[in-house]
C-alpha atoms as a PDB file:
ATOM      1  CA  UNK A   1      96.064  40.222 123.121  1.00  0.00           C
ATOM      2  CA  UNK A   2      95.599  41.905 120.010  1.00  0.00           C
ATOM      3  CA  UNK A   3      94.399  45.868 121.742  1.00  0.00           C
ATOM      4  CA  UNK A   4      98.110  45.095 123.385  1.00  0.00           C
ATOM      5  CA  UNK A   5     100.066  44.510 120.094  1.00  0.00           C
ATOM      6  CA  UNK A   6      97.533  47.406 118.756  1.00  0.00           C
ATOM      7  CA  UNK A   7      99.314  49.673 121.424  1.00  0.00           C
ATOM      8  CA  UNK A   8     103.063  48.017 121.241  1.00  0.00           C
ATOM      9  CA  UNK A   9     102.406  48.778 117.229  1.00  0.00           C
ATOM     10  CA  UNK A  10     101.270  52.755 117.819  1.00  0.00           C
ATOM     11  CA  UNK A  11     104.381  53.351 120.373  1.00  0.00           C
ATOM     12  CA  UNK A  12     106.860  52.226 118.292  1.00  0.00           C
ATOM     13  CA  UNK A  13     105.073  54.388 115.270  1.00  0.00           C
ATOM     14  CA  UNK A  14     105.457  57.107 117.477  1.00  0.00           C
ATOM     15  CA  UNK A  15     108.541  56.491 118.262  1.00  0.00           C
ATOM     16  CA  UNK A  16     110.383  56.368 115.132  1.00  0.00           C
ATOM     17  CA  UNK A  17     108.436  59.013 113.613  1.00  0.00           C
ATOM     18  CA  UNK A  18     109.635  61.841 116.209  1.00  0.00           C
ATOM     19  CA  UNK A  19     112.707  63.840 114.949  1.00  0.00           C
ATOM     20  CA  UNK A  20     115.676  63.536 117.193  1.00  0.00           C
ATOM     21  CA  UNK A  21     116.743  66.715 118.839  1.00  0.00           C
ATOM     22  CA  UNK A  22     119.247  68.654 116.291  1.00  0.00           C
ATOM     23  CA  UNK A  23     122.898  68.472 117.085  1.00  0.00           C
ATOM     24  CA  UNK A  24     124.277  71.596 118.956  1.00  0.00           C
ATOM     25  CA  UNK A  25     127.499  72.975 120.578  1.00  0.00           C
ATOM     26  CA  UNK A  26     128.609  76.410 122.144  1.00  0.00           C
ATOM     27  CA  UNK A  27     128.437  77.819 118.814  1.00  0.00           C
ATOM     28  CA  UNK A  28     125.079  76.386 118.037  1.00  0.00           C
ATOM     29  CA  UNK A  29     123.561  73.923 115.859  1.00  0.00           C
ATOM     30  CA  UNK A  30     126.184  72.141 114.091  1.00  0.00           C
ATOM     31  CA  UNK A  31     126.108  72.276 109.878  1.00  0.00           C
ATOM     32  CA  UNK A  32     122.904  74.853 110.352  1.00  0.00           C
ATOM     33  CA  UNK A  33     122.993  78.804 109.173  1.00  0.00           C
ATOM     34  CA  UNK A  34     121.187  78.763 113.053  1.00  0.00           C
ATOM     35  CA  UNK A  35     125.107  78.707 114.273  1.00  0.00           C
ATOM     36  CA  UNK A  36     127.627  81.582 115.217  1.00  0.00           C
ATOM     37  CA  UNK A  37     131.045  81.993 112.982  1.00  0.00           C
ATOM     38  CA  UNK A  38     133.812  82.415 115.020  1.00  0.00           C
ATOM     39  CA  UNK A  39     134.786  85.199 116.285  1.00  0.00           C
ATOM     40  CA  UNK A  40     131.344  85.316 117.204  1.00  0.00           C
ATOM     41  CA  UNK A  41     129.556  83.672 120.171  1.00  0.00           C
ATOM     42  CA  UNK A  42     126.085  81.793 120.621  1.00  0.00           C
ATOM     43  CA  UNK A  43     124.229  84.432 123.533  1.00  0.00           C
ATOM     44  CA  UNK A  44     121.203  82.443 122.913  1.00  0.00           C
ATOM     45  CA  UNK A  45     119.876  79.097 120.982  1.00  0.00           C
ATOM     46  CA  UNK A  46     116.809  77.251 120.673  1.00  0.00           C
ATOM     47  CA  UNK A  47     114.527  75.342 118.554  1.00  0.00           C
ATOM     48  CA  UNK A  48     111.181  74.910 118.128  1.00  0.00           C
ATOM     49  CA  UNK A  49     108.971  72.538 115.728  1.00  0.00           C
ATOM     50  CA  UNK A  50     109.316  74.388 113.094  1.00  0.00           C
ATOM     51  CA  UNK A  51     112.309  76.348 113.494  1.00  0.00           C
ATOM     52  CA  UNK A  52     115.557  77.220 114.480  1.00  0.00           C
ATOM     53  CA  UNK A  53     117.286  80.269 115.863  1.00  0.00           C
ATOM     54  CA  UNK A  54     120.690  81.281 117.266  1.00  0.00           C
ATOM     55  CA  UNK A  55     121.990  85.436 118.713  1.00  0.00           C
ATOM     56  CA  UNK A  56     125.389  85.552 117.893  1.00  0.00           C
ATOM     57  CA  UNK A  57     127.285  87.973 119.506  1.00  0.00           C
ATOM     58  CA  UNK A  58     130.496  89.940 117.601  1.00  0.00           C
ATOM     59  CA  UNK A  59     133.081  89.670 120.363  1.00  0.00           C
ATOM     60  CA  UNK A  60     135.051  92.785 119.110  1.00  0.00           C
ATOM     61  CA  UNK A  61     132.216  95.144 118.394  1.00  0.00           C
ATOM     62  CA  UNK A  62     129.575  93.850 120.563  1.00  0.00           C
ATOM     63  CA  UNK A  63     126.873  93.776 118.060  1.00  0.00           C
ATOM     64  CA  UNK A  64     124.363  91.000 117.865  1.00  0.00           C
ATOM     65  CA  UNK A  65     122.644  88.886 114.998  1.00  0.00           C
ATOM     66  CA  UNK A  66     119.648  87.217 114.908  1.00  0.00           C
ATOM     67  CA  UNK A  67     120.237  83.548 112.451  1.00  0.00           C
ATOM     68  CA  UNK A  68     116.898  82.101 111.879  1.00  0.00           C
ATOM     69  CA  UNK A  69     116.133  78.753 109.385  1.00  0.00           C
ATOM     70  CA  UNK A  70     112.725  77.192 108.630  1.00  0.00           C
ATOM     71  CA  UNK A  71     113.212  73.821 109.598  1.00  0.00           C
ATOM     72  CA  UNK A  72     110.183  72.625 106.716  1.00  0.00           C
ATOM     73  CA  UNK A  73     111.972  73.949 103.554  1.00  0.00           C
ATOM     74  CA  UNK A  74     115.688  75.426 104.899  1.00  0.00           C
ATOM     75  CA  UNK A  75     114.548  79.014 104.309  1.00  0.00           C
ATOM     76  CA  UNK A  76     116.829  81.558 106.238  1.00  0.00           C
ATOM     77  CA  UNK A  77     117.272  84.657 107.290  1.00  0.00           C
ATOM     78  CA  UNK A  78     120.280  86.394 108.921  1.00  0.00           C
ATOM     79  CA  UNK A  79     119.391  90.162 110.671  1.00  0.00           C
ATOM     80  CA  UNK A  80     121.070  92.378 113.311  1.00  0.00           C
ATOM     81  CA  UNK A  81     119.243  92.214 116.229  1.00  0.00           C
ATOM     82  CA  UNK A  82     119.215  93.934 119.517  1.00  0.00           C
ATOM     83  CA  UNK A  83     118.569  92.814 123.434  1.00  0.00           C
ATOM     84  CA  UNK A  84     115.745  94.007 124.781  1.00  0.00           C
ATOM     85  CA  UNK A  85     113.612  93.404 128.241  1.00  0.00           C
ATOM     86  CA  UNK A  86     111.234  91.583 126.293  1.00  0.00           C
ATOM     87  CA  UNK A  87     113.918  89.270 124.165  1.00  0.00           C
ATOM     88  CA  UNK A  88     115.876  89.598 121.262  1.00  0.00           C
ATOM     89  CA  UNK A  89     114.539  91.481 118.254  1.00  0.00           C
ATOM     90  CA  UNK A  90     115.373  91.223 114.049  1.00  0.00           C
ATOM     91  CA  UNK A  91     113.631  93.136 112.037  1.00  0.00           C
ATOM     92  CA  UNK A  92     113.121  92.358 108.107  1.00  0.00           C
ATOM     93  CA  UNK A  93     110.609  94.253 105.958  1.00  0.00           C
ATOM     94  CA  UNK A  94     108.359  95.058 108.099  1.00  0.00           C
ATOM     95  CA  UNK A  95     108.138  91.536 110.254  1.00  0.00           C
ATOM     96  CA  UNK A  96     109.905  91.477 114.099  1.00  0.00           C
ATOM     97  CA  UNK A  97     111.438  88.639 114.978  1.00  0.00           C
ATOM     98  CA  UNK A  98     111.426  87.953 119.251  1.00  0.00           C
ATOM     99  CA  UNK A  99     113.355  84.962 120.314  1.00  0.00           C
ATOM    100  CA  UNK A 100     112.744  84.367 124.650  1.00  0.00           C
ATOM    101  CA  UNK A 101     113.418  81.589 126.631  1.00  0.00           C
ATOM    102  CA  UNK A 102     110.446  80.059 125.327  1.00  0.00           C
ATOM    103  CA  UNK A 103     109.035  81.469 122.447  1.00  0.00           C
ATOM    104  CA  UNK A 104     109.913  82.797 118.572  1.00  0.00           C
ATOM    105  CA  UNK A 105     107.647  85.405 118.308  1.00  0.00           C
ATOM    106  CA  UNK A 106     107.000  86.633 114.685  1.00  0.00           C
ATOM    107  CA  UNK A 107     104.870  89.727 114.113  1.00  0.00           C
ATOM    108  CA  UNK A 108     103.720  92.473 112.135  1.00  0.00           C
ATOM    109  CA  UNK A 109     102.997  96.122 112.694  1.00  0.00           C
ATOM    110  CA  UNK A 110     102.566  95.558 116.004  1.00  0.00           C
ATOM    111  CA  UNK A 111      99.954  92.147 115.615  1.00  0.00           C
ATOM    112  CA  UNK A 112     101.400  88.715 116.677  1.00  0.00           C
ATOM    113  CA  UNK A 113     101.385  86.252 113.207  1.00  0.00           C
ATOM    114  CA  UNK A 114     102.754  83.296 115.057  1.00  0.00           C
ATOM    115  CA  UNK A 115     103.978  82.342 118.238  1.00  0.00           C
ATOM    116  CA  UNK A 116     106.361  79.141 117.988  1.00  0.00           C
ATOM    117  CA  UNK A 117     107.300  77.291 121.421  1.00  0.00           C
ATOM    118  CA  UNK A 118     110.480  76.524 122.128  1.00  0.00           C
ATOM    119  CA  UNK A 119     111.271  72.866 122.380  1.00  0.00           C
ATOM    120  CA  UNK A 120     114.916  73.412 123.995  1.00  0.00           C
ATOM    121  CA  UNK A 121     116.427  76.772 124.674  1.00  0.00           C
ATOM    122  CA  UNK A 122     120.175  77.229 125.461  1.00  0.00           C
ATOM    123  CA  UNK A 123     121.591  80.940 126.771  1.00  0.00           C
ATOM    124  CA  UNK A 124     119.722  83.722 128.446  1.00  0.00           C
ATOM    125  CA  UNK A 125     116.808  85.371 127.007  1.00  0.00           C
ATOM    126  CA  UNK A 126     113.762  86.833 128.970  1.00  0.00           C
ATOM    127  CA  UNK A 127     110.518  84.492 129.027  1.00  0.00           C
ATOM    128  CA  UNK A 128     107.685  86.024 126.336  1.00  0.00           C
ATOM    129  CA  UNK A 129     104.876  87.650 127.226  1.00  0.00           C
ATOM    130  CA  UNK A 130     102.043  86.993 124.604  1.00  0.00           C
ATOM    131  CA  UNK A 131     100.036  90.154 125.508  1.00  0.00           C
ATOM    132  CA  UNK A 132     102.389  92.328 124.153  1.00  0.00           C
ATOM    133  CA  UNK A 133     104.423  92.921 121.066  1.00  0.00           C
ATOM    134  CA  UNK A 134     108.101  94.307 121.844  1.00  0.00           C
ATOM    135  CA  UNK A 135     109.461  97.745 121.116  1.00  0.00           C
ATOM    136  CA  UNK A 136     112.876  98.632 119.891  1.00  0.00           C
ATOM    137  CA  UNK A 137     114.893 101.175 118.945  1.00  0.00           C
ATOM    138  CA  UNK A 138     114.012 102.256 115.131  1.00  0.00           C
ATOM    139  CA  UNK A 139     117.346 103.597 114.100  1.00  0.00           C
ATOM    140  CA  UNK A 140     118.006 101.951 110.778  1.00  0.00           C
ATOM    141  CA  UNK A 141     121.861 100.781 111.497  1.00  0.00           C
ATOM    142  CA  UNK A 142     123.494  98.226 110.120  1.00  0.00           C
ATOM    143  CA  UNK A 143     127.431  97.098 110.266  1.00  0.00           C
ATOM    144  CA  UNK A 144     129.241  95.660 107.331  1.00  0.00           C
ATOM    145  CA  UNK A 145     130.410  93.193 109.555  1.00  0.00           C
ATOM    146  CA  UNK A 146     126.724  92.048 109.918  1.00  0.00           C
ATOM    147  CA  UNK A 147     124.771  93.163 106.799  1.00  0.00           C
ATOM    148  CA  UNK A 148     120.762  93.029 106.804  1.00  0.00           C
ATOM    149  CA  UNK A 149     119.990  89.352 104.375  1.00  0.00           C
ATOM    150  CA  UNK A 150     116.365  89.806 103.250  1.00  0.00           C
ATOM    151  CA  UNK A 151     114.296  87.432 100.826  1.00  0.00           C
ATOM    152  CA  UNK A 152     116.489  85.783  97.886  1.00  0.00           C
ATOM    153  CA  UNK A 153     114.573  86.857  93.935  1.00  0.00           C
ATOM    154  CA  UNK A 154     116.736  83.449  93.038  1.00  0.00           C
ATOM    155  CA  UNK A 155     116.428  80.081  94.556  1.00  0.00           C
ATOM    156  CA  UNK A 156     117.989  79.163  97.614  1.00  0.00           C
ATOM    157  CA  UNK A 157     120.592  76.643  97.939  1.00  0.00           C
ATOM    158  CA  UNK A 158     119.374  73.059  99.001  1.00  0.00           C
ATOM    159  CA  UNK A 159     119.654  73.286 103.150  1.00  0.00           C
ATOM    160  CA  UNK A 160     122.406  72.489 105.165  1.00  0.00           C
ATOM    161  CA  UNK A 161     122.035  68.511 106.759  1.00  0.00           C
ATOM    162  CA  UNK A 162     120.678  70.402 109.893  1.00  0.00           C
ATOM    163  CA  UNK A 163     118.170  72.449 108.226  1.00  0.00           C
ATOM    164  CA  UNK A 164     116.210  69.067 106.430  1.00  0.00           C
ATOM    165  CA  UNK A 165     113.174  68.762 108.067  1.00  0.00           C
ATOM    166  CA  UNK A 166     109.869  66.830 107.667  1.00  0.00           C
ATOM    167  CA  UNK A 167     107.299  68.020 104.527  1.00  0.00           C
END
């Protein structure tokens, strides 16, 4: 009798202490800097345990933008990206972004740092392959219409409701 309330006791712990899955819609995830502004559109959206990550694509132009957010302290970053056969790629000082089907893929020069699984994935993206590190294009353009956001010298702001995540 008391192993079973042991067990009842554990499964409701682990019930209560996993995060429900973030709200999302067409555009994204809802109250998030992961989310597409209109006249954009979400190509691609996922999540993973630790973070979250939506391509917008500029209707008119055609461009793309990678919008990335720590879930742990709201951190975020907002890049141009481009499609390529191996995902979607951001680059930022030196660190590539890849968001797939199933993985965000952060490296640098060419070594993986971290390989986050995707939880839930919404839009098409090729799968990752974790043999190889993607190559793009390395002409430096960016639009005014998406400008290149790279690491704040002041504070952030505190994150959006969907960007507060466990410590």
């Amino acid at each position: 009798m008391a192993l079973g309330a042991v067990v009842l006791a554990l499964s409701a712990t682990t019930a209560t202490s996993a995060a429900a899955p973030p709200p999302t819609d067409p555009r994204g995830f809802v109250d998030s800097t992961a989310r597409c502004a209109a006249p954009s559109t979400a190509v691609a959206y996922g999540y993973t345990s630790t973070s979250r990550v939506a391509i917008c694509k500029d209707e008119s132009s055609g461009q793309l933008q990678y919008r990335g957010v720590r879930v742990t302290d709201g951190a975020r970053l907002i890049l141009e990206a481009t499609s390529t056969d191996r995902g979607y790629v951001a680059k930022n000082d030196g660190i590539t972004y890849t968001v797939t089907s199933n993985a965000l893929i952060i490296s640098s020069g060419g070594q993986q740092i971290r390989s986050e699984s995707m939880v839930d994935f919404h839009g098409s993206a090729p799968s990752s392959s974790t043999s190889s590190t993607p190559t793009t294009s390395t002409s430096p353009t960016q639009s005014s219409a998406i400008p290149e956001t790279t690491t704040p010298s002041t504070p952030l702001p505190p994150p959006l409701p969907a960007e507060v995540g466990a410590r």
